[in-house]
N, C-alpha and C. Protein backbone atom coordinates (compact mmCIF):
# COMPACT_ATOMS: atom_id res chain seq x y z
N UNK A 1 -20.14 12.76 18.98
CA UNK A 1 -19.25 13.64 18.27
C UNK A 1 -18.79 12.95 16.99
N UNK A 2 -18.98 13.53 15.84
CA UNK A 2 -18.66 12.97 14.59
C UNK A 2 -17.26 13.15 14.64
N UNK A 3 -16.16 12.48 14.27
CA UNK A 3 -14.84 12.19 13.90
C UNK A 3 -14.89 12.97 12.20
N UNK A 4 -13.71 13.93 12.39
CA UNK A 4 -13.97 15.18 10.97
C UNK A 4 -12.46 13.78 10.20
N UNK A 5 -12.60 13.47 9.09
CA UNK A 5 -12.17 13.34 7.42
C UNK A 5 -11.30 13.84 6.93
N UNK A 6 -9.95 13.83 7.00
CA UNK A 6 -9.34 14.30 6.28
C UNK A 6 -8.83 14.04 4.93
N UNK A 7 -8.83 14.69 4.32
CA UNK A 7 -8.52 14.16 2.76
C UNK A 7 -7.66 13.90 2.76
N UNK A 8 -6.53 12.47 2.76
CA UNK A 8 -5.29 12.25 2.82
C UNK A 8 -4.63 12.58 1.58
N UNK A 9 -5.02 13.01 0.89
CA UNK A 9 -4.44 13.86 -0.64
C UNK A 9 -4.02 14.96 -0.61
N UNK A 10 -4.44 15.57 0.57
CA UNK A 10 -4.08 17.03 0.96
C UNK A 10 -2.68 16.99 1.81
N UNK A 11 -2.47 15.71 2.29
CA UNK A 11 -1.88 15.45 3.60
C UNK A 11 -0.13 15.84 3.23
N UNK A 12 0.71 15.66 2.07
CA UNK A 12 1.70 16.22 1.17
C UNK A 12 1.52 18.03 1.59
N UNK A 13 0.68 18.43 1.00
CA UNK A 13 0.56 20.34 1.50
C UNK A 13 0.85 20.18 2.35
N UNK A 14 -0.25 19.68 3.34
CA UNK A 14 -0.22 19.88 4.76
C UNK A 14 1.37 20.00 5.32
N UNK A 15 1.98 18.89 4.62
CA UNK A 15 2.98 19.00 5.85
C UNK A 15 4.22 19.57 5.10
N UNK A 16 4.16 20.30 4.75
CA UNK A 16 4.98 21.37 3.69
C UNK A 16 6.03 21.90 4.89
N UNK A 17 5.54 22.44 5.20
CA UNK A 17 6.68 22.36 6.45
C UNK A 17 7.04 21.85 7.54
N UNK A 18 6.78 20.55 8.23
CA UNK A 18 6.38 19.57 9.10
C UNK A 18 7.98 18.92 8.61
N UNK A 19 8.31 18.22 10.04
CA UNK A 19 9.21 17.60 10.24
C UNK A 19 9.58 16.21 9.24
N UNK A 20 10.45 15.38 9.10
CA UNK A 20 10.60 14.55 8.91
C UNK A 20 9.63 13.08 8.38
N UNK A 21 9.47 13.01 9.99
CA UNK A 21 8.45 11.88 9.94
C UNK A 21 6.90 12.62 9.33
N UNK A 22 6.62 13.50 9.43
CA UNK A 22 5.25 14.46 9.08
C UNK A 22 5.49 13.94 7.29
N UNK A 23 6.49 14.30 7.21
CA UNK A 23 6.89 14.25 5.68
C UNK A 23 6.62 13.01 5.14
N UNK A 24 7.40 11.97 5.79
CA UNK A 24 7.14 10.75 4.79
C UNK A 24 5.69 10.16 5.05
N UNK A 25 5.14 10.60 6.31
CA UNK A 25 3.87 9.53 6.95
C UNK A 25 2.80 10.33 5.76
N UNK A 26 3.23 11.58 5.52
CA UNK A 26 2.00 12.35 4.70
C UNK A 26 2.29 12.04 2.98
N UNK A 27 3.44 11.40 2.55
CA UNK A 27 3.72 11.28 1.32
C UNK A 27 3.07 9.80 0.75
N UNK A 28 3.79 9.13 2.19
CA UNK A 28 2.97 7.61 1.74
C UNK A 28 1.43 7.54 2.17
N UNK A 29 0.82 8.56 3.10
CA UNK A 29 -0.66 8.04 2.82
C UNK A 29 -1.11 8.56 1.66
N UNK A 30 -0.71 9.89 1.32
CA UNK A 30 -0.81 10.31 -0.32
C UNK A 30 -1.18 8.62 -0.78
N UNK A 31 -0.01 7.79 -1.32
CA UNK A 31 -0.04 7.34 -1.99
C UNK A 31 -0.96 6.31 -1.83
N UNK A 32 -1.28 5.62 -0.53
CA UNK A 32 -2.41 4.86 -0.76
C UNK A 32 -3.71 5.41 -1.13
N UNK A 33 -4.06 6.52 -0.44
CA UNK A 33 -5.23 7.38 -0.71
C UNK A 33 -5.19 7.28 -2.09
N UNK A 34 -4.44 7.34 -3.37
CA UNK A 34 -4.77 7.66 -4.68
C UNK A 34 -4.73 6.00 -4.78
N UNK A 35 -3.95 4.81 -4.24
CA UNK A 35 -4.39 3.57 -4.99
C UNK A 35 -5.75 3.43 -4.83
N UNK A 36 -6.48 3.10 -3.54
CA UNK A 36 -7.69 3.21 -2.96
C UNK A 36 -8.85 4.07 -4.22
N UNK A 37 -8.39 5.66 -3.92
CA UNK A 37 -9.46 6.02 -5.24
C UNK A 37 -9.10 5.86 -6.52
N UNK A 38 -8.41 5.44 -6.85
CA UNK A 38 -8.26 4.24 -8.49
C UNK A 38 -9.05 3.34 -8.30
N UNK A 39 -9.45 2.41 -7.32
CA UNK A 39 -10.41 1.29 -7.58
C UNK A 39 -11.73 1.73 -6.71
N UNK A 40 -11.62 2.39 -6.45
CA UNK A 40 -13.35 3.18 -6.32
C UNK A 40 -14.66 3.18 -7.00
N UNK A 41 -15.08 2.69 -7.23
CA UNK A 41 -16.43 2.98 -7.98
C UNK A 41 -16.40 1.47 -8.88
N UNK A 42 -15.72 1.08 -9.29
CA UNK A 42 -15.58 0.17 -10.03
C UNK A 42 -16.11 -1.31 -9.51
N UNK A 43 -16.61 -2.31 -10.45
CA UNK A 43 -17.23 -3.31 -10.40
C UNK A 43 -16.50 -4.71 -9.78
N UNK A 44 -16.73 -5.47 -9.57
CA UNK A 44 -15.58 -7.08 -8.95
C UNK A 44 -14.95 -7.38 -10.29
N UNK A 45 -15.92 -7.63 -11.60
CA UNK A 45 -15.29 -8.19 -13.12
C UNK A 45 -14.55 -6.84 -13.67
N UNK A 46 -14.81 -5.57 -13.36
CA UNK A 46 -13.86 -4.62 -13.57
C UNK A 46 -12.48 -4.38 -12.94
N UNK A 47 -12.50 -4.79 -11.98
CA UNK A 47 -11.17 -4.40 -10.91
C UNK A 47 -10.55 -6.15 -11.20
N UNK A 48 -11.21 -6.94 -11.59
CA UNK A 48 -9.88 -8.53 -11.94
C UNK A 48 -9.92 -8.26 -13.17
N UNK A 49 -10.82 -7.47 -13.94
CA UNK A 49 -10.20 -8.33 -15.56
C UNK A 49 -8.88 -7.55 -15.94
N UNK A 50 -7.67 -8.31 -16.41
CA UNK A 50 -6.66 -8.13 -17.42
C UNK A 50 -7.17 -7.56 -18.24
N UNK A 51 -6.24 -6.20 -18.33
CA UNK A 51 -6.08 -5.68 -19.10
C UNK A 51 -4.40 -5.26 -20.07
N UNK A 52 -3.29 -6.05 -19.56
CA UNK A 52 -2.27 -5.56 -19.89
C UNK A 52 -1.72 -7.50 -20.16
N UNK A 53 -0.67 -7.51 -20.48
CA UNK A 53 -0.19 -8.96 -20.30
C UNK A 53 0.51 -9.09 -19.63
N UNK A 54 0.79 -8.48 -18.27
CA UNK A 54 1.03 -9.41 -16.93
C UNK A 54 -0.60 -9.84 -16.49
N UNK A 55 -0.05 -10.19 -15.34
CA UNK A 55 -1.43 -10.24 -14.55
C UNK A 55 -1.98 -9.39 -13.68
N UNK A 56 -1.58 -8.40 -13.82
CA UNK A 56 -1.70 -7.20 -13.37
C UNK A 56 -3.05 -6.70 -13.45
N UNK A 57 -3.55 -6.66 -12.38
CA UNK A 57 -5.16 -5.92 -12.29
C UNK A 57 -5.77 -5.29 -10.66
N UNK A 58 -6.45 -3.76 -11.39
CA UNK A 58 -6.18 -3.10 -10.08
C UNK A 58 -6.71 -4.39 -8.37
N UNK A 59 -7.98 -5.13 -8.97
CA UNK A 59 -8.10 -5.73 -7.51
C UNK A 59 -6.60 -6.57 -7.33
N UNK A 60 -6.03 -6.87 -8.27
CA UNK A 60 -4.22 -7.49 -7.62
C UNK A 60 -3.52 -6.45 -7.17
N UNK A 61 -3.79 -5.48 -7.27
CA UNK A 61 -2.92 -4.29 -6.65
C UNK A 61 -2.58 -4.31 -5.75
N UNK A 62 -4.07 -3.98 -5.41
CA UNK A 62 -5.08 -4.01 -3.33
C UNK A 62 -3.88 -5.27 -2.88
N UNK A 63 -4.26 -6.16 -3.36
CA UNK A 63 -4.11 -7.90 -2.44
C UNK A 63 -2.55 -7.26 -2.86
N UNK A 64 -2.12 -7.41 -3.84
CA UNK A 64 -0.13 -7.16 -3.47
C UNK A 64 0.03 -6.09 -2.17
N UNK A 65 -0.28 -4.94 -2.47
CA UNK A 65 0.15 -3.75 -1.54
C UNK A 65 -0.28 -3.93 0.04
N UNK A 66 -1.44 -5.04 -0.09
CA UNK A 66 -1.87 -5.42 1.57
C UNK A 66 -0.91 -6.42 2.20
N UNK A 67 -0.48 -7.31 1.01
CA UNK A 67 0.64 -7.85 1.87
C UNK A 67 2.10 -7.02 1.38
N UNK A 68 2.31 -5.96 0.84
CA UNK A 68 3.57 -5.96 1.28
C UNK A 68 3.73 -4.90 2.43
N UNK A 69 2.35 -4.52 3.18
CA UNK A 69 2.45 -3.49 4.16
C UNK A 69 3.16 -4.43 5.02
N UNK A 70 1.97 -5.64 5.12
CA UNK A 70 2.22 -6.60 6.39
C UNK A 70 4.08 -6.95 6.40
N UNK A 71 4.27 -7.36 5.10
CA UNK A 71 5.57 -7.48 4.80
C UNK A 71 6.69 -6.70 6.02
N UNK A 72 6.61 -5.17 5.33
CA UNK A 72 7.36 -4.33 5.85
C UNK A 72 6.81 -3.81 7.06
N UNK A 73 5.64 -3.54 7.66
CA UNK A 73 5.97 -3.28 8.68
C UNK A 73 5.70 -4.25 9.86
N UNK A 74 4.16 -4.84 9.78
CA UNK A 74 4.25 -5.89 11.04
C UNK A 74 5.04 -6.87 10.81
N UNK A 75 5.50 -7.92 9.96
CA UNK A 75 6.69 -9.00 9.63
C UNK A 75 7.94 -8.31 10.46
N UNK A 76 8.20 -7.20 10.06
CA UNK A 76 9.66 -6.58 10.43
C UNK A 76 9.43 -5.89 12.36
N UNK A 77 8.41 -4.65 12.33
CA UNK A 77 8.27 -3.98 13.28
C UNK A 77 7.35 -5.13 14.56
N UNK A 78 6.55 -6.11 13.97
CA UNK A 78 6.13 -6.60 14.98
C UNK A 78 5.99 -8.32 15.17
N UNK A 79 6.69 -8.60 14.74
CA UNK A 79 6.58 -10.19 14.01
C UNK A 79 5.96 -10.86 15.08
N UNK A 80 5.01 -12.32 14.44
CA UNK A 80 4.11 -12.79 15.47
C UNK A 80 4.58 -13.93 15.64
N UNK A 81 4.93 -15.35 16.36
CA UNK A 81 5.32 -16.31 16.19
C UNK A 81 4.57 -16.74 14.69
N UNK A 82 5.84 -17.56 13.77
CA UNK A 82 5.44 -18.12 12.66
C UNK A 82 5.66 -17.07 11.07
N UNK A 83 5.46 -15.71 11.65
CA UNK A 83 5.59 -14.67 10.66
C UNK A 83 6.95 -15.24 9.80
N UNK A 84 6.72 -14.79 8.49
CA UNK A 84 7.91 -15.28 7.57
C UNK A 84 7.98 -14.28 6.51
N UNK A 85 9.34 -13.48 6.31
CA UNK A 85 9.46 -12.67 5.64
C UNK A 85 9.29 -13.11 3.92
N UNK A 86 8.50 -12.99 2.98
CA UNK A 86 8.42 -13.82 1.80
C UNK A 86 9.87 -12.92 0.74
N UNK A 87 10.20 -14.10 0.55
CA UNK A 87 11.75 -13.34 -0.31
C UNK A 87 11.54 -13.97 -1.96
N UNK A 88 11.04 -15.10 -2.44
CA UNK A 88 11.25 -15.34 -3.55
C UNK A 88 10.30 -14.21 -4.94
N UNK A 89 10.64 -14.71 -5.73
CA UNK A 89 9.93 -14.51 -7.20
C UNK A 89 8.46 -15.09 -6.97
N UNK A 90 8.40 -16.28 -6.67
CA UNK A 90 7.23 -17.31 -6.41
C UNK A 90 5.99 -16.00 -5.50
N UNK A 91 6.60 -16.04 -4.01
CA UNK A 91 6.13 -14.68 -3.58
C UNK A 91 5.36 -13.70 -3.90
N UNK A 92 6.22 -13.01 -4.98
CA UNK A 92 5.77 -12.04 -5.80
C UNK A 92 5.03 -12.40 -6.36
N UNK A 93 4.84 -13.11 -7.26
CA UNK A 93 3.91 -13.31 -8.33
C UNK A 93 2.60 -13.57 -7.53
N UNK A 94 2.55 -14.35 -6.86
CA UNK A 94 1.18 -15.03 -5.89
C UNK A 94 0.86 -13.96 -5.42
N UNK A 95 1.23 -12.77 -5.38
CA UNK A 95 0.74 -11.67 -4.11
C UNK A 95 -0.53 -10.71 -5.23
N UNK A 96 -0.04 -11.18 -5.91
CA UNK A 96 -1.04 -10.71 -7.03
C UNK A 96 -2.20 -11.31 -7.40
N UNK A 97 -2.06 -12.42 -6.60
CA UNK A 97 -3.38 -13.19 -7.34
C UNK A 97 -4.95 -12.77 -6.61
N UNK A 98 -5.93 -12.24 -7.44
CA UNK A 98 -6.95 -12.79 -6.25
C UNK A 98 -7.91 -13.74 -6.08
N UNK A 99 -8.23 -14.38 -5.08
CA UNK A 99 -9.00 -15.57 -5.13
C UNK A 99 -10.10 -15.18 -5.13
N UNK A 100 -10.81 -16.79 -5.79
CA UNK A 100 -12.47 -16.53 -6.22
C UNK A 100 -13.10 -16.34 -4.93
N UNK A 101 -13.86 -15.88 -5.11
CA UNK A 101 -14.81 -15.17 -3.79
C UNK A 101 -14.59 -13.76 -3.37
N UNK A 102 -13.06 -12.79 -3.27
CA UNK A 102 -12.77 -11.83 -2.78
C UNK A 102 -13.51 -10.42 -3.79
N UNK A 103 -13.60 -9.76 -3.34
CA UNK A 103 -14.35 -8.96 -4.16
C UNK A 103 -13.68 -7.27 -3.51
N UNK A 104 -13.58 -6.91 -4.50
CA UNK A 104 -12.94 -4.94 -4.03
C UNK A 104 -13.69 -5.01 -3.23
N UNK A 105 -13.97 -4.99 -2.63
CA UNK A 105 -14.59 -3.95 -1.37
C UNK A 105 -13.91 -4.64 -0.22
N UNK A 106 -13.89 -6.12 -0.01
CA UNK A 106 -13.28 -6.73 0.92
C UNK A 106 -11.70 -6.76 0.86
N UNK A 107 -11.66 -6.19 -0.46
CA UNK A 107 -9.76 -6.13 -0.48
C UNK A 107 -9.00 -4.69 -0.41
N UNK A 108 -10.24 -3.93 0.00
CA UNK A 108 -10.01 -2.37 -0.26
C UNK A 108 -9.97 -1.83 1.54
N UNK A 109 -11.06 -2.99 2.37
CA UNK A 109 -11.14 -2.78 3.54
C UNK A 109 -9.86 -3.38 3.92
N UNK A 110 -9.53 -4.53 3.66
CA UNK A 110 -7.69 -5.32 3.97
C UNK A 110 -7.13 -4.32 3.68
N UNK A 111 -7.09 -3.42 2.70
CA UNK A 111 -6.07 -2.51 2.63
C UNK A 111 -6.02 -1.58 3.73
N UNK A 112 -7.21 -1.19 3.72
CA UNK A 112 -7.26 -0.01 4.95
C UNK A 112 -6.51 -0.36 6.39
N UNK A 113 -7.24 -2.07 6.41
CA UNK A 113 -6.52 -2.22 7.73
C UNK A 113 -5.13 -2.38 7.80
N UNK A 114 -4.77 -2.87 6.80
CA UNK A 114 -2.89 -3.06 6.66
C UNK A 114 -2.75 -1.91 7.30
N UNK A 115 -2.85 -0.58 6.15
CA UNK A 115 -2.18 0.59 6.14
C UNK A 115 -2.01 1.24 7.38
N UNK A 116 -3.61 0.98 8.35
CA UNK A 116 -3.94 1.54 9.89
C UNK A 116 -3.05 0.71 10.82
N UNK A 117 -2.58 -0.45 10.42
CA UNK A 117 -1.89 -1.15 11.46
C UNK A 117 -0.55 -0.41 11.16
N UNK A 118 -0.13 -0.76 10.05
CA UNK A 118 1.35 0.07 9.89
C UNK A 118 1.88 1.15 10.13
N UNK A 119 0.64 2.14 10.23
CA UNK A 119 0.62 3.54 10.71
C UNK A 119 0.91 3.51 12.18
N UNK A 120 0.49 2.48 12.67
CA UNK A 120 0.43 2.06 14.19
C UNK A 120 1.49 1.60 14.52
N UNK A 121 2.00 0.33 13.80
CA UNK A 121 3.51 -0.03 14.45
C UNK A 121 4.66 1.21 14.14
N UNK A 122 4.27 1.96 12.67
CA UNK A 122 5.83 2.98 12.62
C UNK A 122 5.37 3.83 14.02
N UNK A 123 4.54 4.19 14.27
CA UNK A 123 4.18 5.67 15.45
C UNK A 123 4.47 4.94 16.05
N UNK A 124 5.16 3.30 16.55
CA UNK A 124 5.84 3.48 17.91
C UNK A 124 7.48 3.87 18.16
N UNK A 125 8.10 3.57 16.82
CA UNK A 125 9.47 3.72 16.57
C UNK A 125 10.03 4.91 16.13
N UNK A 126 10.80 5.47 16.82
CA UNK A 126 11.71 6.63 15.93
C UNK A 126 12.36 6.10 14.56
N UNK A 127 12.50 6.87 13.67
CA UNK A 127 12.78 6.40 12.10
C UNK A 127 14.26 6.06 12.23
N UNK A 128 15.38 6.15 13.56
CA UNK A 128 15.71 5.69 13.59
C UNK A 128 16.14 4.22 13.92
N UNK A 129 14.67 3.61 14.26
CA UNK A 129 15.07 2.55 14.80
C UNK A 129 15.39 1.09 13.50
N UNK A 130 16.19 -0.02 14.15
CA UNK A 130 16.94 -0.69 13.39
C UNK A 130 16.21 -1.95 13.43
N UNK A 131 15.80 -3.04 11.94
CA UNK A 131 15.29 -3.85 12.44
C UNK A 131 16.31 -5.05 11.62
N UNK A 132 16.16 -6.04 11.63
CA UNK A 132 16.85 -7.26 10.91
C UNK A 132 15.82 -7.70 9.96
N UNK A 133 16.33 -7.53 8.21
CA UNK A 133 15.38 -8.15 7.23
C UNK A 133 16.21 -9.10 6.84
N UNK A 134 15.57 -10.15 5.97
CA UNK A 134 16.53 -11.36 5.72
C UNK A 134 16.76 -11.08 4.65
N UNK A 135 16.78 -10.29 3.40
CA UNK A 135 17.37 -10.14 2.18
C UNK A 135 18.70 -8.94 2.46
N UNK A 136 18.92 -8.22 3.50
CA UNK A 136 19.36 -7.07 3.62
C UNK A 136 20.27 -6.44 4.48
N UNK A 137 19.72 -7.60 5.22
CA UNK A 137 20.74 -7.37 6.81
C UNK A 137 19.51 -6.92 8.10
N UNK A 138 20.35 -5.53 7.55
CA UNK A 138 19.13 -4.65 8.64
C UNK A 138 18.41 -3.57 7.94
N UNK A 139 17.48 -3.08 8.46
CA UNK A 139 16.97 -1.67 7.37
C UNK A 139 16.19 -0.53 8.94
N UNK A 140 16.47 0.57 8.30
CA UNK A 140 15.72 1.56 9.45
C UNK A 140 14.35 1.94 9.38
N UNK A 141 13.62 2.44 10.14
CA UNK A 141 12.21 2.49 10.18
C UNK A 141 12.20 3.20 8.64
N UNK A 142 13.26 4.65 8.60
CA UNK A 142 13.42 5.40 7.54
C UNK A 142 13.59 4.47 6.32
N UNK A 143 14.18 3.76 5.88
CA UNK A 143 14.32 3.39 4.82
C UNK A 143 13.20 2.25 4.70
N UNK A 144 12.39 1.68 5.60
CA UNK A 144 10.84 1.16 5.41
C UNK A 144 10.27 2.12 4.89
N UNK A 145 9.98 3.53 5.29
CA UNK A 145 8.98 4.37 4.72
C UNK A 145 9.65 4.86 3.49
N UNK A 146 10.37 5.35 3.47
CA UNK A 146 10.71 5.39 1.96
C UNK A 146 10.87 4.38 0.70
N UNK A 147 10.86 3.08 1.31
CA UNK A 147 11.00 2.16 0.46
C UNK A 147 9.41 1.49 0.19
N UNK A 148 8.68 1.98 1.12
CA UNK A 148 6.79 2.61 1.05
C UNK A 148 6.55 2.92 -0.19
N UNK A 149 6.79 4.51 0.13
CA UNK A 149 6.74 5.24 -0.62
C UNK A 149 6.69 5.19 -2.06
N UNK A 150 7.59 4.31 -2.53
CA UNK A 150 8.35 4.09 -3.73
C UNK A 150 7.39 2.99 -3.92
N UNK A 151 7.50 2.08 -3.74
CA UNK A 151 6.44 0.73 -3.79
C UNK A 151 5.00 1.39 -4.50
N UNK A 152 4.35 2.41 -3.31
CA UNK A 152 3.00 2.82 -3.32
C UNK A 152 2.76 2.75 -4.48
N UNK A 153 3.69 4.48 -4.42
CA UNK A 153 3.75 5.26 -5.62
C UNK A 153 3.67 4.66 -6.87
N UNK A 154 5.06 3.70 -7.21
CA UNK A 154 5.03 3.10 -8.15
C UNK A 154 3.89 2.11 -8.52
N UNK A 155 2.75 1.66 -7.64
CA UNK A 155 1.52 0.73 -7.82
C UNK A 155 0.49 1.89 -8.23
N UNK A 156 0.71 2.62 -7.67
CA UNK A 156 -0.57 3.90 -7.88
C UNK A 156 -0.33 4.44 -9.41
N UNK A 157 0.87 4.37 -9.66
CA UNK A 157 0.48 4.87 -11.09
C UNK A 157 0.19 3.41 -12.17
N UNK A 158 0.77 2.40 -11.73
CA UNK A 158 -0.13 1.25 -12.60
C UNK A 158 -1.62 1.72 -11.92
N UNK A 159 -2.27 1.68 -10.80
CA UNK A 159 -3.37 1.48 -10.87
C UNK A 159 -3.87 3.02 -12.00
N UNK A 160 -3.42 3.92 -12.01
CA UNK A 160 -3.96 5.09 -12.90
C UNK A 160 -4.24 4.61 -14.22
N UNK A 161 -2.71 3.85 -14.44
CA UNK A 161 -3.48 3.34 -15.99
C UNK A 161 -4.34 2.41 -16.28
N UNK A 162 -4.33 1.18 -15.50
CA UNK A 162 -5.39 0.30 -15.07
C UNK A 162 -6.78 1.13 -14.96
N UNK A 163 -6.98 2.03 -14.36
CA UNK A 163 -8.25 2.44 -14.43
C UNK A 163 -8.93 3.00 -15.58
N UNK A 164 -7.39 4.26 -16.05
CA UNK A 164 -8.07 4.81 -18.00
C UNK A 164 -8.42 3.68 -18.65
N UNK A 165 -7.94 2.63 -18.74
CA UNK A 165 -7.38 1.31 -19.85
C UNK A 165 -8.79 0.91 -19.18
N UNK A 166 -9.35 0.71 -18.00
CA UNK A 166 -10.86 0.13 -17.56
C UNK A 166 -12.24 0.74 -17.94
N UNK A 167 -12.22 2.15 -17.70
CA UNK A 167 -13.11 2.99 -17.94
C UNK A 167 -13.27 4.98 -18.28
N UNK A 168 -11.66 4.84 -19.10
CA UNK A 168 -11.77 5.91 -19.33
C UNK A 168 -11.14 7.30 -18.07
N UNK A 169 -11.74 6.92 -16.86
CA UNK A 169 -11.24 7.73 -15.78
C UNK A 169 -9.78 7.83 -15.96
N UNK A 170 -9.39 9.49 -15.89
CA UNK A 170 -8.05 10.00 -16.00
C UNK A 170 -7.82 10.80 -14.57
N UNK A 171 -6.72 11.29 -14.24
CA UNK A 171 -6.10 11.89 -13.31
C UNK A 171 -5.57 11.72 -12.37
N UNK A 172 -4.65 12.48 -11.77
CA UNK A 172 -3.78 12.31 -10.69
C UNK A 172 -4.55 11.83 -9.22
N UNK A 173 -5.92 12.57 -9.57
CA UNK A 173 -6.55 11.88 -8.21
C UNK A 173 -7.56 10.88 -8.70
């Protein structure tokens, strides 16, 4: 039996009238679904080369947004002995980097799996549940996914321009 595809771009309609959690789980796969097809098609020296003056480049996207899934949800929802919530500037900047050898496709599959694990630890928690972050106190499953959301979103539209600024490709999807 073939497993049917859903276009997670659609997944926003879809849940047009859907509860809560329907809502945010369908807003933030929206948003990876459009980082993901921003670096689609594109080459290993296309997806690292700088194009802006940060260091900002869509394969740093992938590698930031894969660890800040891990970040927020397994660090928080499932922590493993040793897990360490990363809080500095230093952090940040490094999450961007990618190392020689990694190539989009292997940082596009890390993404996938982040995103599938995270999908996995929120579906065990009600959005109300409470966890302890070390910059914050505590934060709720809810304000993880919305604070998703916002993250994604906000990477997905650097990756949009990252991609015109690469090869011309325009649009929301």
């Amino acid at each position: 039996m073939t497993e049917i595809q859903i276009d997670l771009t659609l997944a926003p309609v879809l849940a047009r009238t859907g509860d809560e959690r329907a809502v945010l789980d369908a807003f933030l796969d929206f948003h990876r679904a459009i980082v993901l097809r921003k670096a689609r098609g594109l080459t290993d020296a296309e997806a690292t080369r700088r194009l802006v003056p940060s260091a900002t480049t869509l394969a740093g996207l992938l590698r930031h947004l894969t660890l800040v899934e891990r970040n927020w949800f397994q660090f928080l929802l499932d922590p493993a002995p040793g897990d360490v919530f990363p809080t500095s500037e230093e952090d940040a900047a490094v999450s961007f980097a990618v190392a020689e050898g990694e190539s989009l496709d292997s940082l596009a599959a890390g993404y996938e799996r982040a995103c599938a694990r995270s999908r996995e630890l929120a579906a065990r928690f009600p959005l109300d549940h409470v966890v302890p972050q070390p910059q914050l106190g505590e934060v709720s499953l809810r304000w993880i996914m919305v604070h998703m959301i916002e993250e994604t979103a906000r990477h997905a539209g650097h990756a949009d321009i990252l991609r015109e600024l690469t090869d011309g490709t325009t649009g929301q999807l």
